[in-house]
Structures are given as C-alpha cells and as structure tokens.
N, C-alpha and C. Protein backbone atom coordinates (compact mmCIF):
# COMPACT_ATOMS: atom_id res chain seq x y z
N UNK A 1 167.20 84.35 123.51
CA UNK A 1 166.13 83.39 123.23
C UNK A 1 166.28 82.88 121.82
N UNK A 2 166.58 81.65 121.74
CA UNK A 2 166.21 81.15 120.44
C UNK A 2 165.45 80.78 119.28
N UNK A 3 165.62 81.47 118.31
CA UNK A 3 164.32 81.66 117.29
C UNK A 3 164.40 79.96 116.68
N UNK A 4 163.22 79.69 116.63
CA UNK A 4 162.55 78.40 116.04
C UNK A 4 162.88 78.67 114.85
N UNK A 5 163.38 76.99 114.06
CA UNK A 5 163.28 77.01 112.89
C UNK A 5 161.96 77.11 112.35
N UNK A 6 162.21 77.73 110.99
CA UNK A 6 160.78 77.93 110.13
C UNK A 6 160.93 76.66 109.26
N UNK A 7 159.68 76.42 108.67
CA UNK A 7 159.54 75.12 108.29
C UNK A 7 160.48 75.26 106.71
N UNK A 8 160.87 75.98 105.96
CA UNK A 8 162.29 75.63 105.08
C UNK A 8 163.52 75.39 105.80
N UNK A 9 163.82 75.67 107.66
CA UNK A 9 164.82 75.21 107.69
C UNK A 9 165.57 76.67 107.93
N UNK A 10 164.95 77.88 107.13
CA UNK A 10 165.82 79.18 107.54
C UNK A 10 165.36 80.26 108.33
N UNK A 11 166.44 80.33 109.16
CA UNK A 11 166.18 81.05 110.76
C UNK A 11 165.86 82.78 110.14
N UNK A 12 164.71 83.04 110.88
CA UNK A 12 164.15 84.36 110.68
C UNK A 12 163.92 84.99 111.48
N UNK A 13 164.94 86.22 111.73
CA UNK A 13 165.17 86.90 113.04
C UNK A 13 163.61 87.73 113.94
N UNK A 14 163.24 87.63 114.86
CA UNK A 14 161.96 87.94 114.73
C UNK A 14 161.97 89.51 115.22
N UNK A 15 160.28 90.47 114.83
CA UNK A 15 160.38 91.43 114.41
C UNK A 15 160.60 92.16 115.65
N UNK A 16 161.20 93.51 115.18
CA UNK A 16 161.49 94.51 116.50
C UNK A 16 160.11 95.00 116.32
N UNK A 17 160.34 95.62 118.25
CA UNK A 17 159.08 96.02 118.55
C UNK A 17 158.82 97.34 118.01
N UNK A 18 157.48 97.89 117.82
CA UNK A 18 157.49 99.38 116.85
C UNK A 18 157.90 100.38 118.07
N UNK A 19 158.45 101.30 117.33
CA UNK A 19 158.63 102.33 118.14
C UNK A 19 157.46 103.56 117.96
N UNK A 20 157.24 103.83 119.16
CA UNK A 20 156.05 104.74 119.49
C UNK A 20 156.20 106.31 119.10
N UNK A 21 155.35 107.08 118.38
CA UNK A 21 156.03 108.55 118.20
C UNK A 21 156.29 109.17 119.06
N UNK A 22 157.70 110.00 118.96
CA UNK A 22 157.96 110.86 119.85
C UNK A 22 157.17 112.33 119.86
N UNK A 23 156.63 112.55 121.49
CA UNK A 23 155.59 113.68 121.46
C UNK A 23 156.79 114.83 121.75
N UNK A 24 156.17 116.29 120.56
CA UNK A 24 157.19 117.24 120.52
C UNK A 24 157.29 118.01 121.98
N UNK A 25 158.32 117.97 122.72
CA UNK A 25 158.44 118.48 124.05
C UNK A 25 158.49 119.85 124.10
N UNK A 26 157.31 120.53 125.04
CA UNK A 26 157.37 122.02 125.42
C UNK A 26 157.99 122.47 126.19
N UNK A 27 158.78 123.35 125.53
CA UNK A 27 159.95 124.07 126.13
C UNK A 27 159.33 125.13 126.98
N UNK A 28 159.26 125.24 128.30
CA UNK A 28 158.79 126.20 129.02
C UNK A 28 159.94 127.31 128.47
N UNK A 29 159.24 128.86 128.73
CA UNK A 29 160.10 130.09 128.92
C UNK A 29 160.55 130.17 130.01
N UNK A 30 161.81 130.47 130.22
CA UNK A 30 162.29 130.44 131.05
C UNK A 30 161.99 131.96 131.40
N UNK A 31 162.70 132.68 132.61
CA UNK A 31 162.69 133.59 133.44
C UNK A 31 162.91 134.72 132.78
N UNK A 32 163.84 134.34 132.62
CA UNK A 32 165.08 135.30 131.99
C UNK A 32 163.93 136.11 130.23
N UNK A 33 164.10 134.86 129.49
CA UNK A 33 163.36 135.53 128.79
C UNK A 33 161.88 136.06 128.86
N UNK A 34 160.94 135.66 129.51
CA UNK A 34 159.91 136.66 129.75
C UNK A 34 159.88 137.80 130.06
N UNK A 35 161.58 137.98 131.04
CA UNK A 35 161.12 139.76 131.28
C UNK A 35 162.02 140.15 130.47
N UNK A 36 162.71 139.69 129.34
CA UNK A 36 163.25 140.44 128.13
C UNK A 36 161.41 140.86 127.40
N UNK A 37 160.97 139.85 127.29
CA UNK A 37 159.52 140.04 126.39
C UNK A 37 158.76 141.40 127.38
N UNK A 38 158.93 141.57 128.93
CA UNK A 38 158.15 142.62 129.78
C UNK A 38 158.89 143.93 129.23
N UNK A 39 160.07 144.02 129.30
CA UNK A 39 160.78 145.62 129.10
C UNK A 39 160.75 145.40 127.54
N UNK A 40 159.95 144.52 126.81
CA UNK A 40 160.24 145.39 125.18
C UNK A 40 158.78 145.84 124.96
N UNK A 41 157.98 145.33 125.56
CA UNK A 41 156.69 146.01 125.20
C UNK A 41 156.52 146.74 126.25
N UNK A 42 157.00 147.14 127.35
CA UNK A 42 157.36 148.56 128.32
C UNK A 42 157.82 149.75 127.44
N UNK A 43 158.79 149.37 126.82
CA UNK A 43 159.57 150.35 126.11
C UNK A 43 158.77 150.62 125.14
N UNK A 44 158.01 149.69 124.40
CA UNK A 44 157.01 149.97 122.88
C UNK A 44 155.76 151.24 123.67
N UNK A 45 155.31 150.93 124.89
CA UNK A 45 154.37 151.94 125.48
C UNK A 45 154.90 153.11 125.69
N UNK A 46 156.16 153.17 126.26
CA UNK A 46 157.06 154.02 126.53
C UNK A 46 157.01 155.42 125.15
N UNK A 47 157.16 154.56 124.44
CA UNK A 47 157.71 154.83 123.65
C UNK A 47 156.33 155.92 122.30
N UNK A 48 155.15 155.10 122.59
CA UNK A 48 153.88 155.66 121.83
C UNK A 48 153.57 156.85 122.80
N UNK A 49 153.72 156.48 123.99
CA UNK A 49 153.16 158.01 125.21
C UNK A 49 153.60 158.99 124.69
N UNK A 50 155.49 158.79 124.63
CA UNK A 50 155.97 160.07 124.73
C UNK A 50 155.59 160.56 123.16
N UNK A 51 155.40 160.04 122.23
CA UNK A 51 155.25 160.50 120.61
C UNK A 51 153.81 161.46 120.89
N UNK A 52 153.04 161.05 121.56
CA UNK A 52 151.71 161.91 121.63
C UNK A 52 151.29 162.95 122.92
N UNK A 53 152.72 162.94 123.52
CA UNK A 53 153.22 164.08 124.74
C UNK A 53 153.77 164.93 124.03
N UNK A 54 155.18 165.00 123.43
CA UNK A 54 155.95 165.74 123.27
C UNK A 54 155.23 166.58 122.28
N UNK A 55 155.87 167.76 121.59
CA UNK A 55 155.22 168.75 120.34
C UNK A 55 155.37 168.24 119.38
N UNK A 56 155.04 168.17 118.31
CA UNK A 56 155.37 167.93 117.07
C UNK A 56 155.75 168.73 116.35
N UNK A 57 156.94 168.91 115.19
CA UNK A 57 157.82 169.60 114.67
C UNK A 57 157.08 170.65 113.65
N UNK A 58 157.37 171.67 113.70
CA UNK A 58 156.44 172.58 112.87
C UNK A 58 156.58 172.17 111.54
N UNK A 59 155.66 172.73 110.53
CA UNK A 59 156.12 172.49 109.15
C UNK A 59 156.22 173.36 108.71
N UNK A 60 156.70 173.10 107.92
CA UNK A 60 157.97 174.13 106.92
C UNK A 60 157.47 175.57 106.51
N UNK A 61 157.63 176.30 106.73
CA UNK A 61 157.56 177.51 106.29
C UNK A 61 157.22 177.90 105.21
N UNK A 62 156.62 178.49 104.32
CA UNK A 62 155.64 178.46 103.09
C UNK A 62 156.49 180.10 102.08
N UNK A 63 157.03 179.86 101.17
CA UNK A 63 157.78 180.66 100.37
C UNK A 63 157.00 181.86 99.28
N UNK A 64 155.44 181.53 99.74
CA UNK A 64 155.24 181.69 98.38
C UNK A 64 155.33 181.69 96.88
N UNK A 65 154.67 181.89 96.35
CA UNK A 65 155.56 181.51 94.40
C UNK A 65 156.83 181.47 94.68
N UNK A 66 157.02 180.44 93.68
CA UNK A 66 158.71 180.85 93.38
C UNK A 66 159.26 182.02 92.98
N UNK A 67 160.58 182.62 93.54
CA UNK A 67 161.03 183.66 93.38
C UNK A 67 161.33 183.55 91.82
N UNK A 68 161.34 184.62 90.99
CA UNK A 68 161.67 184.78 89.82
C UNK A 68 162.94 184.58 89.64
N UNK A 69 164.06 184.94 90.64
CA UNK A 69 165.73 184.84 90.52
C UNK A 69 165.76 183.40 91.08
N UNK A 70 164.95 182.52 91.56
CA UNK A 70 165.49 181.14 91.81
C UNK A 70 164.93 180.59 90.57
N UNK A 71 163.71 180.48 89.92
CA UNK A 71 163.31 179.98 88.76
C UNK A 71 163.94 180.76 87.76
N UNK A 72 164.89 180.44 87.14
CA UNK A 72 165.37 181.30 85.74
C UNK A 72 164.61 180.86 84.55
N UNK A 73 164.08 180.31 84.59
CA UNK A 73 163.67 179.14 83.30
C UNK A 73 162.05 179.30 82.79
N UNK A 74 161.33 179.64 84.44
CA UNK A 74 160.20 179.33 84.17
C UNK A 74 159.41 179.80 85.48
N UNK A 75 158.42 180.85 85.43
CA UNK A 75 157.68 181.16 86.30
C UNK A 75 156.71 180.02 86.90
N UNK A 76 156.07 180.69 88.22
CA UNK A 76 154.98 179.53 88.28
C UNK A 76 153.84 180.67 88.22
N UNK A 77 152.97 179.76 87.47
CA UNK A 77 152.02 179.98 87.18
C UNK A 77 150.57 180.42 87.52
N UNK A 78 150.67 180.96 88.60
CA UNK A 78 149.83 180.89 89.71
C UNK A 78 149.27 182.41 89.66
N UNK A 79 148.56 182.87 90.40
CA UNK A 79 148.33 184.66 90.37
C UNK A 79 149.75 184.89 91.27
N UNK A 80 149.42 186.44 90.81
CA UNK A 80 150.96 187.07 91.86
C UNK A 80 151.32 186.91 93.02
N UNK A 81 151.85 186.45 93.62
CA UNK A 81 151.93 186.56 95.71
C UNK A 81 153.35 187.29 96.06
N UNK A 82 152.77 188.20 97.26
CA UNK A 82 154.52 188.45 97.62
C UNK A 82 155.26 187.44 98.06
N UNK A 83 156.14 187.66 97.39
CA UNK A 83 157.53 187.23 97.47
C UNK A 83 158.25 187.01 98.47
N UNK A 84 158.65 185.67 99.46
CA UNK A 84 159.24 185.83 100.68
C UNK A 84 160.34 185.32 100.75
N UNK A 85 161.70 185.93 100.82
CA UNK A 85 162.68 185.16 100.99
C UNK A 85 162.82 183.71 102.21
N UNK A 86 163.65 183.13 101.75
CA UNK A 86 163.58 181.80 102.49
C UNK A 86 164.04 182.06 103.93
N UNK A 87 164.87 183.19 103.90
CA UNK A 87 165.23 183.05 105.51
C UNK A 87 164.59 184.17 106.34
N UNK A 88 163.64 184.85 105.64
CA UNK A 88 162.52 185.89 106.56
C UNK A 88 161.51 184.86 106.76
N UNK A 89 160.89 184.05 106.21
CA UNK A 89 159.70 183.12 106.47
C UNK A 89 160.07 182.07 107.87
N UNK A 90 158.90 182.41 109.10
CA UNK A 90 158.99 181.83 109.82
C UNK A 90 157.99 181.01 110.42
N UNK A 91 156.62 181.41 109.68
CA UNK A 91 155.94 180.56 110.19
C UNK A 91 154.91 179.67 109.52
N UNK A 92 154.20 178.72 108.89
CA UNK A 92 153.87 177.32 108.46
C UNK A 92 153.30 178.08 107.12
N UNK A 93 152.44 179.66 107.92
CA UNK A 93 151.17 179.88 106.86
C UNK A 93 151.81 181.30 106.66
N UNK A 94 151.47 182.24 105.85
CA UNK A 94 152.02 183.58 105.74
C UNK A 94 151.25 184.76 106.12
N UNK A 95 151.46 185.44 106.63
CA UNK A 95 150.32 186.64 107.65
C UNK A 95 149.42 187.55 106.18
N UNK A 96 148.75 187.92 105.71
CA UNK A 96 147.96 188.44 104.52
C UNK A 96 147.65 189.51 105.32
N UNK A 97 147.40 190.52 104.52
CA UNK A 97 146.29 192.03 104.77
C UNK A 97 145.49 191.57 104.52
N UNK A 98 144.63 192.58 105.96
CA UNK A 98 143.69 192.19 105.50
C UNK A 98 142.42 192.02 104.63
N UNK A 99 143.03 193.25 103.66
CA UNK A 99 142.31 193.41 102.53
C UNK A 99 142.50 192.63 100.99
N UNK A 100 144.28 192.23 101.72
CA UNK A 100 144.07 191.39 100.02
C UNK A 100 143.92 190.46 99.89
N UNK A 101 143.40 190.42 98.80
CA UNK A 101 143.05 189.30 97.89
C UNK A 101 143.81 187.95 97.28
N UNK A 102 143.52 186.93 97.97
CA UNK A 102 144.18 185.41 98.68
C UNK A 102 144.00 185.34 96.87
N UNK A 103 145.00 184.34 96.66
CA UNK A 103 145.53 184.06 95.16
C UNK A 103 144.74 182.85 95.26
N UNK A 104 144.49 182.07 93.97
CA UNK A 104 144.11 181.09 93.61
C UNK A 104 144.58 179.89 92.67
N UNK A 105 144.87 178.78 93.04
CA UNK A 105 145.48 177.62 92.74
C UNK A 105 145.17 177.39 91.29
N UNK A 106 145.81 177.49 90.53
CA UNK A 106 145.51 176.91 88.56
C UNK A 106 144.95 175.68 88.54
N UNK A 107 143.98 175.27 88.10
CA UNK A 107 143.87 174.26 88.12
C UNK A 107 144.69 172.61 87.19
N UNK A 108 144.79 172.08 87.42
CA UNK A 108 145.87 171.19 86.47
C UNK A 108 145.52 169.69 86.76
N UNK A 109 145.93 168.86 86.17
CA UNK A 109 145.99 167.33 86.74
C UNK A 109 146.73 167.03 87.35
N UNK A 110 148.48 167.29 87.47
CA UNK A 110 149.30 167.24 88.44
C UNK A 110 149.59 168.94 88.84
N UNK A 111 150.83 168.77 90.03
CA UNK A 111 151.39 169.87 90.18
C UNK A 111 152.94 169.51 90.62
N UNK A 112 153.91 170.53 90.53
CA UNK A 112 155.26 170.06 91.08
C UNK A 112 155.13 171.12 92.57
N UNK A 113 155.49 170.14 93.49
CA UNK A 113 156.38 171.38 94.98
C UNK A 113 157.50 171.20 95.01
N UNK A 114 158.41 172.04 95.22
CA UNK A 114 159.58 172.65 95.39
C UNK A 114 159.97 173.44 96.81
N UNK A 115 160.68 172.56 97.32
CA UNK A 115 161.30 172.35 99.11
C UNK A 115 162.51 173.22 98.67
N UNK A 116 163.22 174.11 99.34
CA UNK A 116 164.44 174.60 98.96
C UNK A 116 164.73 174.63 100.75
N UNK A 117 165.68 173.86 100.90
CA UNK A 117 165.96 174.07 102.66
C UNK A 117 164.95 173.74 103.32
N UNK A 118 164.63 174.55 104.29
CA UNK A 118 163.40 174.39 105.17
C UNK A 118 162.15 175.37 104.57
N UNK A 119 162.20 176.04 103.41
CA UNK A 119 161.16 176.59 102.41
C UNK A 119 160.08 176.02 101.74
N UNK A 120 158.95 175.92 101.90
CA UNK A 120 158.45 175.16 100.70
C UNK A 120 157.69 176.03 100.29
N UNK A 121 157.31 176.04 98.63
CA UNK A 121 157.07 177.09 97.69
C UNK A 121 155.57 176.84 97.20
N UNK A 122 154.97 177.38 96.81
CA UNK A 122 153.65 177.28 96.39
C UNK A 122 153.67 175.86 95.00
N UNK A 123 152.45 175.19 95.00
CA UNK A 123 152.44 174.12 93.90
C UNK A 123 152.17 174.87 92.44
N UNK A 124 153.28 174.17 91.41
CA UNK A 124 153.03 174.60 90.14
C UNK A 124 152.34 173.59 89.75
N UNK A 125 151.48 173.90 88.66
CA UNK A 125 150.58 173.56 88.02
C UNK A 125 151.32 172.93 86.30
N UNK A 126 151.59 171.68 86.24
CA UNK A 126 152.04 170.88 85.19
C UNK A 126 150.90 171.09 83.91
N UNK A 127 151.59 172.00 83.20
CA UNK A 127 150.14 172.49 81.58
C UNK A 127 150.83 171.81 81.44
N UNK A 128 152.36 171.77 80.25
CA UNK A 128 153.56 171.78 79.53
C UNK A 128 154.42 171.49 79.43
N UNK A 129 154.96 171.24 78.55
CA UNK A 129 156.39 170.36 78.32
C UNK A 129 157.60 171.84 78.59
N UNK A 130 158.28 171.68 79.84
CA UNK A 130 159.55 173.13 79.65
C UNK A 130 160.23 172.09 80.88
N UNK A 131 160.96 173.25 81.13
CA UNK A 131 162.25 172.87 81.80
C UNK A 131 162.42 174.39 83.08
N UNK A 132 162.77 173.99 84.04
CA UNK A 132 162.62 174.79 84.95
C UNK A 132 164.06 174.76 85.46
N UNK A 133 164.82 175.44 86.06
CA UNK A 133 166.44 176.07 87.08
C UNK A 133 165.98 176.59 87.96
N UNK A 134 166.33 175.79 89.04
CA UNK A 134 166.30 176.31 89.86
C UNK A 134 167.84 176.81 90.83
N UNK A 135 168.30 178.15 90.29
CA UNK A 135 169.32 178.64 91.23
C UNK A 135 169.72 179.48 92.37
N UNK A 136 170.59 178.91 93.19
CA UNK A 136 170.30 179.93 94.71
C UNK A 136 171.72 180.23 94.31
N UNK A 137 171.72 181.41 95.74
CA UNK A 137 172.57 182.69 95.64
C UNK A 137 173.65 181.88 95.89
N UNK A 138 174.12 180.69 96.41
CA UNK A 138 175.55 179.87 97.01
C UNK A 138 175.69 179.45 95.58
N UNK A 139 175.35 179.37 94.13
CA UNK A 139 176.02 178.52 93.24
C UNK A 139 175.21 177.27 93.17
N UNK A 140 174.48 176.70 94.17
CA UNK A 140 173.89 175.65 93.47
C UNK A 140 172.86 175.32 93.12
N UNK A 141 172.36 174.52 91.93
CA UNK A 141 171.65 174.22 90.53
C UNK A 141 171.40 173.37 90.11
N UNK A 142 169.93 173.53 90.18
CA UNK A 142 169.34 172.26 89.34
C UNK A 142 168.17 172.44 88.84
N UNK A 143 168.17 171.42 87.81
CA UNK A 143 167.29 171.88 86.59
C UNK A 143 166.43 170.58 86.13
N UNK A 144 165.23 171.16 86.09
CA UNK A 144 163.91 170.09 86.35
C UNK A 144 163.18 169.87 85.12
N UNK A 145 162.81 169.06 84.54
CA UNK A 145 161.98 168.66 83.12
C UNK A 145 160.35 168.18 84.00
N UNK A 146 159.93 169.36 82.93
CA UNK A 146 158.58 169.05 83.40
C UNK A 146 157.62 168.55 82.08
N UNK A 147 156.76 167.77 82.56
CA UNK A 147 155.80 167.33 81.60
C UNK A 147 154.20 166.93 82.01
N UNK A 148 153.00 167.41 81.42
CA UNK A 148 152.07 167.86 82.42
C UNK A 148 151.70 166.25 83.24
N UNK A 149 152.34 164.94 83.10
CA UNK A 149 152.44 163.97 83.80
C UNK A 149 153.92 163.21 83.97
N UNK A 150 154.59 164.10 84.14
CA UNK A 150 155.87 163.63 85.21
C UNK A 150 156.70 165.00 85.60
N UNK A 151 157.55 164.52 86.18
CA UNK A 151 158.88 165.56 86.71
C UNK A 151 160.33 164.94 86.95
N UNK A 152 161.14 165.09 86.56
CA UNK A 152 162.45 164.25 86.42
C UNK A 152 163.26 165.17 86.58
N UNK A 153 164.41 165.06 87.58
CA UNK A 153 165.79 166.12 87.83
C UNK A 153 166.98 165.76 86.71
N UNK A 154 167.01 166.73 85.54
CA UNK A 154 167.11 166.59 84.42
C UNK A 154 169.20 166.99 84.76
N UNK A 155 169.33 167.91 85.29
CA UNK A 155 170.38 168.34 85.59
C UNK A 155 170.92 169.05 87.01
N UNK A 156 172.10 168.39 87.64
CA UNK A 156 172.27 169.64 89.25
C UNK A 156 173.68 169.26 89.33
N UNK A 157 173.76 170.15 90.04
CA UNK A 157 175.52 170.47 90.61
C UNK A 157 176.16 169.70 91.43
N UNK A 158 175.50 168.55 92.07
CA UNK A 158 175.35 168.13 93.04
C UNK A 158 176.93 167.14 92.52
N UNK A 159 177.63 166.60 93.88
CA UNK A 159 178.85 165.69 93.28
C UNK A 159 178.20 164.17 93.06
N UNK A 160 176.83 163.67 94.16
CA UNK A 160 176.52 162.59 93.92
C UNK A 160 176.26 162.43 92.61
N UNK A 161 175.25 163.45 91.71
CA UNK A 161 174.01 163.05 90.87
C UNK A 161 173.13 161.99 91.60
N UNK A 162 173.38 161.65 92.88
CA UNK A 162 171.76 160.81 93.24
C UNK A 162 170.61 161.25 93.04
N UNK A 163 170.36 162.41 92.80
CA UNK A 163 169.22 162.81 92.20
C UNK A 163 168.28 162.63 90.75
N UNK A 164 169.65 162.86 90.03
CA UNK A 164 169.80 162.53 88.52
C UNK A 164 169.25 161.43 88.28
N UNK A 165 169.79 160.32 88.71
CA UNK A 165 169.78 158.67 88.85
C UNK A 165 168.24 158.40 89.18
N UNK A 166 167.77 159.27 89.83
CA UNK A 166 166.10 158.78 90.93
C UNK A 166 165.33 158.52 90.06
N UNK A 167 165.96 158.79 88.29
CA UNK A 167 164.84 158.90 87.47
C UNK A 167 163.27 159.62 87.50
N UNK A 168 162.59 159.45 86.73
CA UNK A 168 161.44 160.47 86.65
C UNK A 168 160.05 159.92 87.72
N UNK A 169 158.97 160.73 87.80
CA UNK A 169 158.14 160.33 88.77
C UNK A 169 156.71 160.66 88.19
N UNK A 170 156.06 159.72 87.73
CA UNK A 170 155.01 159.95 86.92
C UNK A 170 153.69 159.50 88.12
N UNK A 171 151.89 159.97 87.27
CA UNK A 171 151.35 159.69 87.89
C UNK A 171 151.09 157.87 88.18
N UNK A 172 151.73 157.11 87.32
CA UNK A 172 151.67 155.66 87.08
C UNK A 172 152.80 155.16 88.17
N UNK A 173 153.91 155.84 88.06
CA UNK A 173 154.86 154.64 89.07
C UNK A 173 155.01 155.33 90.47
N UNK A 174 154.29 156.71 91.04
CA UNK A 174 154.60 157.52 91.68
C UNK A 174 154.38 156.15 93.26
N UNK A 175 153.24 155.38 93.42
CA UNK A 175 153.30 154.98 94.58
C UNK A 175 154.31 153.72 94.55
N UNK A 176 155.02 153.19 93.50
CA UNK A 176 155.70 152.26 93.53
C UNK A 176 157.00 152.30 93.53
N UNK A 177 157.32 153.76 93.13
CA UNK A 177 158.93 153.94 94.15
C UNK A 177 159.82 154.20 94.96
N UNK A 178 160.62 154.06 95.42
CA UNK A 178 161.62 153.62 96.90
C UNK A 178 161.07 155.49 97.06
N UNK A 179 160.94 156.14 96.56
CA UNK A 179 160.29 157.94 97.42
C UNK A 179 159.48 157.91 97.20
N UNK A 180 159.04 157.07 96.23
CA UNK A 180 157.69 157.46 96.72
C UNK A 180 156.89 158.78 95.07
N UNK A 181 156.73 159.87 95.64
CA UNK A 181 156.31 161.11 94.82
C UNK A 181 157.31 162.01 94.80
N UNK A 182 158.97 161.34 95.50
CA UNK A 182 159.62 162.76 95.45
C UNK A 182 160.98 162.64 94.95
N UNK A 183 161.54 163.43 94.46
CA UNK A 183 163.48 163.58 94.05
C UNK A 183 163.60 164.65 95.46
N UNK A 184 165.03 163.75 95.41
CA UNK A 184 165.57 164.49 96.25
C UNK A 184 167.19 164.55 96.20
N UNK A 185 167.45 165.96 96.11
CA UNK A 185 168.97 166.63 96.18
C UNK A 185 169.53 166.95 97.29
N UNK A 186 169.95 166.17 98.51
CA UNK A 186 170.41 165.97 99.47
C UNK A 186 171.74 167.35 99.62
N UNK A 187 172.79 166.84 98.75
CA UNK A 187 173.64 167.85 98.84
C UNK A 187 172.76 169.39 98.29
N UNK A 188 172.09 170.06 97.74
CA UNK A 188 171.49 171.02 97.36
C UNK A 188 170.15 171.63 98.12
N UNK A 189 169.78 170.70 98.95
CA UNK A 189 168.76 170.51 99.33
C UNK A 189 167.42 171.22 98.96
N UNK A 190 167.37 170.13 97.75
CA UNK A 190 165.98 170.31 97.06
C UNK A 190 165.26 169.37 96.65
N UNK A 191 164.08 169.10 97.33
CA UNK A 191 163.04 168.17 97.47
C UNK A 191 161.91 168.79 96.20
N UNK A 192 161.98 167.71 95.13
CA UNK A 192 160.43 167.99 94.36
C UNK A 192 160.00 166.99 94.38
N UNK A 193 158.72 167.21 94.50
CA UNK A 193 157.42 166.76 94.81
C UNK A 193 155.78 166.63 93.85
N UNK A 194 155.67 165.18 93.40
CA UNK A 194 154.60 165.50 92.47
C UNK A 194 153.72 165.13 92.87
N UNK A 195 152.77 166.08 92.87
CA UNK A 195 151.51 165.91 93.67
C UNK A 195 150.24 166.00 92.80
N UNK A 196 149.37 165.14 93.47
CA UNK A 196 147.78 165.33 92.97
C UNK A 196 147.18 166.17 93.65
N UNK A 197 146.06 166.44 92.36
CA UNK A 197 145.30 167.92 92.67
C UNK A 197 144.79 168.18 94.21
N UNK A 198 144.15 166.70 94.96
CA UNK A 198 143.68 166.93 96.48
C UNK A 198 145.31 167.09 97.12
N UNK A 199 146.45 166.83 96.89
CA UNK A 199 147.80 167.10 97.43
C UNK A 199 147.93 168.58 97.57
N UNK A 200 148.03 168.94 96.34
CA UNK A 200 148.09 170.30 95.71
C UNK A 200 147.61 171.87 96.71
N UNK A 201 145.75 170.88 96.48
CA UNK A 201 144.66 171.79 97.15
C UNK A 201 145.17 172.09 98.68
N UNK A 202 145.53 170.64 99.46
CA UNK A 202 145.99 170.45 100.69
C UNK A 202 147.09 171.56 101.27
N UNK A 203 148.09 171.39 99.91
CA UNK A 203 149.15 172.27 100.20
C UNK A 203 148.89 173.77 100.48
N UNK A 204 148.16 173.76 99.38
CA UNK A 204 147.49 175.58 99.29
C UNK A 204 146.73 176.16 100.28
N UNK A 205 145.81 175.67 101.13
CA UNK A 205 145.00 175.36 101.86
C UNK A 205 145.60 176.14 103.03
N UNK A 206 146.70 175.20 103.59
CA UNK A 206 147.76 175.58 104.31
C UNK A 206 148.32 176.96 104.24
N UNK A 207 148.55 177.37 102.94
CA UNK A 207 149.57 178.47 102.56
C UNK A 207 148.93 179.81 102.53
N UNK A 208 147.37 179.73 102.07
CA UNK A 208 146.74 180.26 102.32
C UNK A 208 145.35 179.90 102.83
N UNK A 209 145.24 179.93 103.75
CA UNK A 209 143.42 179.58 104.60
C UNK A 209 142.39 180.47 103.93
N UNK A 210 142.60 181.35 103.75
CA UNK A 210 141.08 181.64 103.04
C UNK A 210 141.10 181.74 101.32
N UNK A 211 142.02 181.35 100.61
CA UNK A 211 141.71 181.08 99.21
C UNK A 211 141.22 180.08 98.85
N UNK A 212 140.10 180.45 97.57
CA UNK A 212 139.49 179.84 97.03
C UNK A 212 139.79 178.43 96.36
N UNK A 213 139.15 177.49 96.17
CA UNK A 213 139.99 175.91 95.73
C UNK A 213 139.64 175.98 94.25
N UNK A 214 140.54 175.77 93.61
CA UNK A 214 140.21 175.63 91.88
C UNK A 214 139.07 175.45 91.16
N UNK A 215 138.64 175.62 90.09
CA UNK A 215 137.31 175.51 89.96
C UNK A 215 137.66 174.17 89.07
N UNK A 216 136.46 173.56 89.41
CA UNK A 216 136.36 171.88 88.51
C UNK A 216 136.39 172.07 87.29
C-alpha cells in the first residue's frame, strides 16, 4: 500500500502496530517430577519416624575428677571423688554408697570439661591463670592454658596441630565459632569444653543426681 505524500513532499513510513505484552507462560509439572517431589518428602517422614523409634546413643560415661596422673600440671578443684579409670566406667552416671557424701561443684563463672575418648571428666572451675597436661598412658599430650575467661590448646602431640590453630574460646566469641564452645584433638582424642555455670551445673547434675548445686 502506498504511503501518501506528506505535505513537504517527504514520504513517512507509517507506524508499526504496538506489540502487545507477552503473558509469562505456566509451565505445568510434569509427572515425572511430582513424584520426585512425593518420595522426597516420603523419605523426610521416613526418615523423622525412625529418629524417634530407634534408641538413642548413650552418653558418655562420667570419669570423675580428673585423674591426678592424667593432669600433671594441675588438679581439679573440686572436693575428692573416686577415681575411675576410663575403661572401667560404663555407665552415663557413677553408682555412689550409699552413705557417701555426693561432692559439690566450686562455684566459678566459667568451667573447662575434658572428654578423653569416650570419658568425660567432672567440670573444672576457671579461678586462675595456670596451665594444665593432660597425659595418657599411650604418650599422648596436651597442654591447656587456662584463664578464669578462656581456654586455649596451648600445646599437643598431635601431627595436625588442628587443635593448636582452633585458637582460644572465650565467654565473648564462644557462640560465634565454627565449634562453637569446644577444641578439639581429633588425633588424641580430646575434646575441651567451655562451659557456663547452668552448662557446668547440667553436667554435674548428671554425674552426680543427688549433689548439691553451688551456692550463689
């Protein structure tokens, strides 16, 4: 069709028609993927049942104080308790007479726990600036700086030193690092742990059921 001259004489192509928006097209799900979406939340149910069927793993066996020949450095501070080697202790809490007299937790602002294997040892009570060794009968060693607000794995035998490296764990950065409240010596396997006083109490609690909780 021929466009009319415009009155100067110059031909002016006339306008295209607008184009209409394109509406965004819904992609149906297909088959296939809906019952990928049925067996993953099958499996997610699957999967919560059996966590609240099956048993849950005991916890760790309770050492009482630290042994005097694993701490070379530094007692803990606690009243006296017998003494249980790590591989006679078998069960969460420790059997007492029944006449004696359940020990009582020091009171402190922090405390350190000390995991040795599947052992875990009564909470020390952070007064003081010392340094604690902890050595077992195989040769291996490590040695802990304590301060009554941090705990840092100062020295160990270990070939990584990943422990070394974890740097220290105070009450300020304790929830903001990759562990959290704990060092850990993987090759040595020794887990410390800095805990607050309701941590502490928690722990004790456990270790012994009828001792008394610190006095305020």
């Amino acid at each position: 069709m021929a466009v009319p001259p415009s009155p100067s004489g110059i031909h002016r192509p006339a306008p295209l028609p607008e184009k209409e928006p394109r509406q965004a097209r819904r992609l149906p799900l297909r088959r296939k993927d809906l019952l990928l979406l049925a067996l993953v939340l099958l499996a997610t149910v699957a999967l919560l049942a059996l966590s609240r069927i099956l048993p849950q793993p005991p916890a760790a066996p309770t050492g009482g104080a630290l042994p005097a020949g694993v701490a070379a450095t530094a007692a803990a501070a606690v009243t006296p308790a017998a003494e249980t080697p790590p591989s006679a202790s078998a069960d969460s809490t420790r059997q007492e007479p029944a006449n004696a007299v359940p020990p009582t937790l020091v009171p402190a602002q922090n405390y350190l726990s000390i995991r040795i294997g599947r052992v875990l040892y009564d909470p020390i009570p952070l007064l003081e600036d010392k340094e604690l060794e902890i050595a077992q009968p195989d040769g291996r060693r490590n040695v802990v700086a304590l301060t009554p607000d941090s705990i840092v794995m100062k020295e160990s035998n270990c070939e990584n030193q990943d422990c070394v490296q974890q740097g220290a764990v105070t009450g300020e950065n304790r929830d903001r690092r990759v562990l959290f409240n704990q060092i850990i010596c993987l090759p040595n396997q020794v887990v410390l742990s800095f805990l607050s006083p309701a941590e502490a109490e928690a722990q004790w609690e456990q270790a012994y059921p009828s001792a008394a909780k610190p006095a305020p």
